[in-house]
N, C-alpha and C. Protein backbone atom coordinates (compact mmCIF):
# COMPACT_ATOMS: atom_id res chain seq x y z
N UNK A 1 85.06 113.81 130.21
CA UNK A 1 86.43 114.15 129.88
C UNK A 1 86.91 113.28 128.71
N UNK A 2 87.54 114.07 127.66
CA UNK A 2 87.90 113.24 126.25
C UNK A 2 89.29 112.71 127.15
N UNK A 3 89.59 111.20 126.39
CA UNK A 3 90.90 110.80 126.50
C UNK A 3 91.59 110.80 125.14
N UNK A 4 92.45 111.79 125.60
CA UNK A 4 93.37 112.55 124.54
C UNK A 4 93.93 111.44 123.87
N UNK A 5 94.64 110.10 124.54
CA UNK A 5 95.69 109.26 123.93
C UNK A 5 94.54 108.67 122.98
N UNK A 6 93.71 108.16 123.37
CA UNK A 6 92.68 107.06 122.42
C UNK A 6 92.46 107.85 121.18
N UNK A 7 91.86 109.31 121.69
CA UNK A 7 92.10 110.31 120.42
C UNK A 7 92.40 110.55 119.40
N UNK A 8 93.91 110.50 119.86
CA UNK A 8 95.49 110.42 118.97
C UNK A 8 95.31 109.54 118.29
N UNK A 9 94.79 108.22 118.92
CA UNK A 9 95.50 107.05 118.15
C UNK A 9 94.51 106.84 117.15
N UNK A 10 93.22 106.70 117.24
CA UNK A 10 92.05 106.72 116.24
C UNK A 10 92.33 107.80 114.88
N UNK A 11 92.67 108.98 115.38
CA UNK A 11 92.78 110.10 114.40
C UNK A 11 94.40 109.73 113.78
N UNK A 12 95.67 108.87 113.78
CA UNK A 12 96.18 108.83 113.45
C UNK A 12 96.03 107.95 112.33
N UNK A 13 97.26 107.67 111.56
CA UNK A 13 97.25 106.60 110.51
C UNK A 13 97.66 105.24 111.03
N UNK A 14 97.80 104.80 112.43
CA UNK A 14 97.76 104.07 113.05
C UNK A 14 97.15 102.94 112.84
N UNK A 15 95.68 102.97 112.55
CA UNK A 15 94.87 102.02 112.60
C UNK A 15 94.25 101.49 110.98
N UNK A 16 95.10 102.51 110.04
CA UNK A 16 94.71 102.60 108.52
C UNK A 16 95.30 100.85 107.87
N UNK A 17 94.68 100.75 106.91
CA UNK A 17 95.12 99.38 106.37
C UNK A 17 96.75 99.76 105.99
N UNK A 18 97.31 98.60 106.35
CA UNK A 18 98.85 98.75 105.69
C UNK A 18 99.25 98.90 104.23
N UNK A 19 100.38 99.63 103.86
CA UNK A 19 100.05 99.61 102.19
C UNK A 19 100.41 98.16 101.65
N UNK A 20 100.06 97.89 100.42
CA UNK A 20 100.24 96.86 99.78
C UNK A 20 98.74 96.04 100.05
N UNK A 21 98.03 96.38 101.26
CA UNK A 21 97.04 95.43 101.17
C UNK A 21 95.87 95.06 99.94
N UNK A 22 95.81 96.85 99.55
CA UNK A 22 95.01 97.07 98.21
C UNK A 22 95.85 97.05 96.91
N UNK A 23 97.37 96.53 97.29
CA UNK A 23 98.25 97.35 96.01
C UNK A 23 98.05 96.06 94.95
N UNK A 24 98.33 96.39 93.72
CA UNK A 24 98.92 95.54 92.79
C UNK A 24 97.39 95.21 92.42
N UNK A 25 96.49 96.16 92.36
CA UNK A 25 95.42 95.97 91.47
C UNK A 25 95.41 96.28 90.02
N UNK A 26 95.35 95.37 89.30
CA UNK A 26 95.72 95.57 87.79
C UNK A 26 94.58 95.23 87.17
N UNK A 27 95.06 95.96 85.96
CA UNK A 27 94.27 96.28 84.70
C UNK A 27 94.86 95.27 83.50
N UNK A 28 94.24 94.55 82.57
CA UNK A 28 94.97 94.26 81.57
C UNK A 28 93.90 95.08 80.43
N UNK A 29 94.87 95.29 79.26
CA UNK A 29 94.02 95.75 77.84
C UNK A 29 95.12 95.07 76.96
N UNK A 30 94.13 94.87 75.67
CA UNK A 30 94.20 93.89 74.55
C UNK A 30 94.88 95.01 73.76
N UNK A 31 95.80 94.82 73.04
CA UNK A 31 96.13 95.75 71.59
C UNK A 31 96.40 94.86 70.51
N UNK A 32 96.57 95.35 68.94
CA UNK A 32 96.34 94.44 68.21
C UNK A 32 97.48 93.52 68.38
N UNK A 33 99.32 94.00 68.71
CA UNK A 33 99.80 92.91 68.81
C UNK A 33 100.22 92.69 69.83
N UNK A 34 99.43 93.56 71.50
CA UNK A 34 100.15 93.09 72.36
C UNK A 34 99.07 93.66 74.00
N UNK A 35 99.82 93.18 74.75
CA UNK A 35 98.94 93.21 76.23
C UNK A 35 99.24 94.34 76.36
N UNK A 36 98.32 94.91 77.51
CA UNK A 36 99.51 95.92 78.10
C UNK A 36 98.53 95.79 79.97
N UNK A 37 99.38 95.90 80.72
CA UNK A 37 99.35 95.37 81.98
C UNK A 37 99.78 96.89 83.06
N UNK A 38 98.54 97.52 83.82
CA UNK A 38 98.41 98.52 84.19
C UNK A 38 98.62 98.26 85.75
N UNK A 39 99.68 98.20 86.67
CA UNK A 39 99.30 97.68 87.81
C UNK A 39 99.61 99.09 88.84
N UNK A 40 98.74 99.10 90.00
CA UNK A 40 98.92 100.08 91.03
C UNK A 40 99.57 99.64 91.80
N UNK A 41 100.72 100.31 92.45
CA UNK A 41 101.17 99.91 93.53
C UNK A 41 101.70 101.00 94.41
N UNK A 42 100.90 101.93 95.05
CA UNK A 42 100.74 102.86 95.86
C UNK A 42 101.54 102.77 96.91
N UNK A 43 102.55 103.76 97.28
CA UNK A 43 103.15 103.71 98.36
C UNK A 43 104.46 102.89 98.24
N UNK A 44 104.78 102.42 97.01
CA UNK A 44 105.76 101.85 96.50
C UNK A 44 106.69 102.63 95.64
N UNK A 45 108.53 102.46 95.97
CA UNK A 45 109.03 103.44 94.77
C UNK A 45 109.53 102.21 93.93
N UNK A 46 110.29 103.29 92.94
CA UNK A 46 110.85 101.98 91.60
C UNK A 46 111.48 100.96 92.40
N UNK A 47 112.27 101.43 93.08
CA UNK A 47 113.56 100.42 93.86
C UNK A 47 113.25 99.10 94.63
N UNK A 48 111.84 99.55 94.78
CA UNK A 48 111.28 98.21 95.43
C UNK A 48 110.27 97.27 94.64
N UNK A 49 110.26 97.86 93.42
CA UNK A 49 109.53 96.72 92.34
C UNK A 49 110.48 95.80 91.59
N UNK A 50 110.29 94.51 91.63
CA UNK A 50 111.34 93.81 90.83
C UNK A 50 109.86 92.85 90.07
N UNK A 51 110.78 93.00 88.77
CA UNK A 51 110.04 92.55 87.52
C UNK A 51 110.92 91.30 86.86
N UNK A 52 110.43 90.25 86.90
CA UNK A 52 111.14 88.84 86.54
C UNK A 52 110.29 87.58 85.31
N UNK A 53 111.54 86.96 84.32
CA UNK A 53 110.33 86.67 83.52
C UNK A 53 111.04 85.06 83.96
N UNK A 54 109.65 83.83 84.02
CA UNK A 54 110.49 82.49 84.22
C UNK A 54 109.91 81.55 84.35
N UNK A 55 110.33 80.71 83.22
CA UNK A 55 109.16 79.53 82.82
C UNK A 55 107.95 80.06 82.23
N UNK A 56 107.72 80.94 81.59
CA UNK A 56 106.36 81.07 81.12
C UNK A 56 105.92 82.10 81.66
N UNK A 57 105.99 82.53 83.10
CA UNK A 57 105.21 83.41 83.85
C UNK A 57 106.19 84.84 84.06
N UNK A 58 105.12 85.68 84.59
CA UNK A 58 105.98 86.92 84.69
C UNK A 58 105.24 87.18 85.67
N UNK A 59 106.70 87.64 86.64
CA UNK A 59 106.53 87.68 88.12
C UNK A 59 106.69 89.10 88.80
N UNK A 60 105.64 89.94 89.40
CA UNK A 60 106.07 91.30 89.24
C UNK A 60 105.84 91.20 91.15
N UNK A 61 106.64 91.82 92.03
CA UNK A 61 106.66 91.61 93.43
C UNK A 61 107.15 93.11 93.93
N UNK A 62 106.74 93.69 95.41
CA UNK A 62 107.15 94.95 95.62
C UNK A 62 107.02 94.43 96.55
N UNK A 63 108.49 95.49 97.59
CA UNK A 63 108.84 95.32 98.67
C UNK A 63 109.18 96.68 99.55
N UNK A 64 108.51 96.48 101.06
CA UNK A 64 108.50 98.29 100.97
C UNK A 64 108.72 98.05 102.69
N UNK A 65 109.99 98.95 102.72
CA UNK A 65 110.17 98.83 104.71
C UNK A 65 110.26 100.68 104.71
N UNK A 66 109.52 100.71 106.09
CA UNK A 66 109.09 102.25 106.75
C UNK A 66 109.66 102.36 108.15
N UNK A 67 109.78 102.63 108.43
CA UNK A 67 110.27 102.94 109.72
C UNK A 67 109.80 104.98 110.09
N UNK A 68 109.06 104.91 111.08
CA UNK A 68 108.22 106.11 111.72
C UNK A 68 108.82 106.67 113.48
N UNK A 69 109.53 107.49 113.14
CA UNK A 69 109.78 107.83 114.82
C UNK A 69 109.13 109.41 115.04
N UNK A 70 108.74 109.67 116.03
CA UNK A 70 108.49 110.69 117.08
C UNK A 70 108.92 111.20 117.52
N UNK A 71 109.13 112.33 118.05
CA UNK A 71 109.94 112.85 119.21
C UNK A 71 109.12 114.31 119.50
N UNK A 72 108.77 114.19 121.15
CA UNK A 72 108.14 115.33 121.55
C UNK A 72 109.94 116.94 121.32
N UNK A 73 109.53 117.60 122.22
CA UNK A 73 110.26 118.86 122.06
C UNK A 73 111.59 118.75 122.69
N UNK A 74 111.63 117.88 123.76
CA UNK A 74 112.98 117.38 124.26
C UNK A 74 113.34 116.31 123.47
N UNK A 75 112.93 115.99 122.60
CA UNK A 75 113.78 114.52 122.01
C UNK A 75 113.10 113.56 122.74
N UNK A 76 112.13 113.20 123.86
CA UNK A 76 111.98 112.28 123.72
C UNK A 76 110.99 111.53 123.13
N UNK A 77 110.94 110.04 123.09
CA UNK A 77 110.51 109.52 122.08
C UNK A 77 109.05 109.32 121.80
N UNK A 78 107.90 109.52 121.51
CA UNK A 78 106.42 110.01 122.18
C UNK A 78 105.63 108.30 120.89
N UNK A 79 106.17 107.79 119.99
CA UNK A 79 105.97 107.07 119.37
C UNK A 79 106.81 106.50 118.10
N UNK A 80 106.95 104.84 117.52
CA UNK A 80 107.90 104.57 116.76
C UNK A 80 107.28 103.53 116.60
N UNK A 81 107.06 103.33 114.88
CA UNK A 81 106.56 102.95 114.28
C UNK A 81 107.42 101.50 112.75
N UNK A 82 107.23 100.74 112.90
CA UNK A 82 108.32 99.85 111.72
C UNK A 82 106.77 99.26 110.96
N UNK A 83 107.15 99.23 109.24
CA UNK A 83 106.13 98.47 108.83
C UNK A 83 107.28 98.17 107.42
N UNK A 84 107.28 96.57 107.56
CA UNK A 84 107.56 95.45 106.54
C UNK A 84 106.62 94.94 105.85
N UNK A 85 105.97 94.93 104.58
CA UNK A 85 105.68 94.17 103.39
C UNK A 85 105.76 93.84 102.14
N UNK A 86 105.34 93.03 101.92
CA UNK A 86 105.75 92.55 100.63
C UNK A 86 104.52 91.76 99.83
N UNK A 87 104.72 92.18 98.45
CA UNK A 87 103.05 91.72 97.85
C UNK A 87 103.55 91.17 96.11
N UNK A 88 102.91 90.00 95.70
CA UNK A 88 104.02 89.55 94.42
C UNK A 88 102.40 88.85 93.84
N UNK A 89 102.89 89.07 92.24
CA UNK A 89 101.43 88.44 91.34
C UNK A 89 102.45 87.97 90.18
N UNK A 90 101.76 86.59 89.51
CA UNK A 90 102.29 86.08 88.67
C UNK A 90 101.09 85.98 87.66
N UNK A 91 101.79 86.27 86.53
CA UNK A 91 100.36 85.64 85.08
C UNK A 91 101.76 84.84 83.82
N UNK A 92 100.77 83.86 83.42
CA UNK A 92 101.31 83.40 82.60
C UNK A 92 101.19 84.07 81.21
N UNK A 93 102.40 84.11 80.52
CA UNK A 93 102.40 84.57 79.31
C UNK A 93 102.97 83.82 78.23
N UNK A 94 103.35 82.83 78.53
CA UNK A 94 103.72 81.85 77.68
C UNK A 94 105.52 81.44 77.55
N UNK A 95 105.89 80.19 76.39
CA UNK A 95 107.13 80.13 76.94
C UNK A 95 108.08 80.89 75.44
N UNK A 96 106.93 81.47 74.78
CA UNK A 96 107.44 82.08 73.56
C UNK A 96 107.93 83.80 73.70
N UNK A 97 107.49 83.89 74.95
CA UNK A 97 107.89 85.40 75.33
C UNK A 97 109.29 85.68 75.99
N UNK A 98 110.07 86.30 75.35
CA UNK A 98 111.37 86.42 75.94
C UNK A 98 111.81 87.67 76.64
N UNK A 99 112.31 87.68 77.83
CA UNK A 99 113.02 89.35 78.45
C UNK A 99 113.00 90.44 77.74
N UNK A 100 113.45 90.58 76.80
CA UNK A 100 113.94 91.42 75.53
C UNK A 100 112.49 91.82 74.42
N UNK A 101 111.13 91.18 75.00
CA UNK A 101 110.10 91.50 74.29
C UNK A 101 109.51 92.24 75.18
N UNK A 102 109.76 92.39 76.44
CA UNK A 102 108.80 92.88 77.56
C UNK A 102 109.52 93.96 77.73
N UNK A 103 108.57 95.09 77.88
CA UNK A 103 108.72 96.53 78.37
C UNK A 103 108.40 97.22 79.32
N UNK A 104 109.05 98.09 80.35
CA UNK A 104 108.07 98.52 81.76
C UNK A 104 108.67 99.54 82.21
N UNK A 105 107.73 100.07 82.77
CA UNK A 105 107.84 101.75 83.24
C UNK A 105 107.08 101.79 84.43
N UNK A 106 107.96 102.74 85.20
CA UNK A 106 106.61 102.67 86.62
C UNK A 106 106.83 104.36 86.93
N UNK A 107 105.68 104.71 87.31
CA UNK A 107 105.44 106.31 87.45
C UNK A 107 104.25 106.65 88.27
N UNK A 108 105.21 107.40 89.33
CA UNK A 108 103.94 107.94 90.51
C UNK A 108 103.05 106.92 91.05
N UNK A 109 103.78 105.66 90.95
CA UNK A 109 102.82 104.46 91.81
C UNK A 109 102.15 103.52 90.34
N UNK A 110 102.63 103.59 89.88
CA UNK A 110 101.84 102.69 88.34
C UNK A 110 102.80 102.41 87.87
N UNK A 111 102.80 101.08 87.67
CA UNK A 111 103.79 100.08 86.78
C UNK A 111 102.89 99.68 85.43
N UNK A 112 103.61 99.93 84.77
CA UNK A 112 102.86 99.84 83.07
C UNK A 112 104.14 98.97 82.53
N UNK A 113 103.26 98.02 81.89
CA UNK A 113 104.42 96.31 81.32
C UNK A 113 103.47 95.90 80.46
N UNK A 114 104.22 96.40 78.95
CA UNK A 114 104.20 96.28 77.80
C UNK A 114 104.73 94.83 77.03
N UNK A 115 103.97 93.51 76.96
CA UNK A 115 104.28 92.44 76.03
C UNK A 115 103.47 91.83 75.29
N UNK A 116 104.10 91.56 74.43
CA UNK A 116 103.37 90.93 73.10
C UNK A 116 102.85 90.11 72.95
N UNK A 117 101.62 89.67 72.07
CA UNK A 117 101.09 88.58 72.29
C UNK A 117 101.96 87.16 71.89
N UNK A 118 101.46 85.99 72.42
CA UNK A 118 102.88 85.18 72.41
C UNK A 118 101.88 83.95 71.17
N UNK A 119 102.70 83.61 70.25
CA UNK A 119 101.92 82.65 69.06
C UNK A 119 101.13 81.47 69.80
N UNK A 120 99.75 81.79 69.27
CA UNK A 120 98.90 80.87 70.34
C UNK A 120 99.36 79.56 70.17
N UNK A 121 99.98 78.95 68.98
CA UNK A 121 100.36 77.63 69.05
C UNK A 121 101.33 77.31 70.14
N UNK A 122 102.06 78.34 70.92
CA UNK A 122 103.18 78.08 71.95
C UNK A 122 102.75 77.88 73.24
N UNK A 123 101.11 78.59 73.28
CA UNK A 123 100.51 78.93 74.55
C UNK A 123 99.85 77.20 75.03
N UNK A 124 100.65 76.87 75.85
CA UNK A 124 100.09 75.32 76.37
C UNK A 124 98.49 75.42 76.72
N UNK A 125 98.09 74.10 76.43
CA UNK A 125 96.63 74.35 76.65
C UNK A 125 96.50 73.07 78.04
N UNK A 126 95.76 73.72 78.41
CA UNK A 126 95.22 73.34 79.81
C UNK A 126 94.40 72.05 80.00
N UNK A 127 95.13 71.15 80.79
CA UNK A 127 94.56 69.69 81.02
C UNK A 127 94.45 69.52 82.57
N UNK A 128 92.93 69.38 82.68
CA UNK A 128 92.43 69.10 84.04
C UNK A 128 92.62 68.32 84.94
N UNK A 129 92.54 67.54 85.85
CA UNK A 129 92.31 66.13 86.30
C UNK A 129 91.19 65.91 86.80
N UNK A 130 90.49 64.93 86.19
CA UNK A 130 88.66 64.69 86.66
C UNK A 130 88.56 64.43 88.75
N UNK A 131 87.90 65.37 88.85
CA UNK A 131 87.53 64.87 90.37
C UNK A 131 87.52 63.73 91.11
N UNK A 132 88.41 63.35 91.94
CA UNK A 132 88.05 61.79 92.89
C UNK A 132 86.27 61.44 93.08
N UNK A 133 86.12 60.19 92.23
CA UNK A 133 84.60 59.93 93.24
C UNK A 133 85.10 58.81 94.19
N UNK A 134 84.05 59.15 95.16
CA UNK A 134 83.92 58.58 96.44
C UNK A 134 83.73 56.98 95.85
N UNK A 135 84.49 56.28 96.53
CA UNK A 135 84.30 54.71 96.61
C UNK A 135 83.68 54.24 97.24
C-alpha cells in the first residue's frame, strides 16, 4: 500500500532547495571603459533588490518573504507554508567610483550593473600581514 502523505510531500516543492541558495551567481565582463556585472537572482522581484555604493564597495542584497497556504474544498487548511531569505555580495570597486557612475537594470530575474573602470592609481593596493611563526 503507497502512503499517499509521504507521496505528496516528496513530489511537492517541499523538499526543493530554498531560493536564494543558488541566487546571486554572477558574471563579470571587461569592456574597454567599463565592468559590467551580470547577476542571477531567481525568484526575486525588483522590490526586493537593493543596490548600495559605500566606502569603495558595492553592495547588491535581495530579500524575498513567501508565504504558501492550502485549503482543501471546505476551506480547511490541508498545508501552510512561510519562507524568509535573504542573500547580499559585496565587490570592491574602488573609492573613485561614485553613485552617479553606476548603472542597473534588473529583468526577469537578472540584475545587470553597469560601472566604469575606476583610475588604477585610486584602486588601493593590497598589504598583507606575514603569518605568526610559532615561538
Amino acid at each position: 500500500m503507497r502512503n499517499l502523505i509521504m507521496d505528496d510531500i516528496f513530489d511537492s516543492d517541499f523538499l526543493t532547495p530554498a531560493k536564494g541558495v543558488n541566487a546571486m551567481r554572477t558574471d563579470i565582463a571587461e569592456k574597454d571603459n567599463s565592468y559590467v556585472l551580470n547577476m542571477e537572482l531567481p525568484g526575486f522581484n525588483k522590490e526586493d533588490v537593493k543596490v548600495s555604493l559605500k566606502d569603495g564597495y558595492l553592495n547588491v542584497s535581495a530579500e524575498h518573504h513567501d508565504d504558501k497556504e492550502e485549503k482543501d474544498k471546505k476551506g480547511h487548511m490541508i498545508r501552510s507554508e512561510r519562507y524568509h531569505g535573504t542573500c547580499s555580495r559585496s565587490f570592491y570597486v574602488g573609492d573613485g567610483i561614485k553613485e552617479s557612475d553606476i548603472n542597473a537594470k534588473f529583468d526577469n530575474g537578472e540584475l545587470i550593473i553597469t560601472l566604469p573602470k575606476a583610475d588604477e592609481k585610486a584602486v588601493e593596493e593590497k598589504h598583507f600581514i606575514p603569518q605568526l611563526v610559532n615561538a
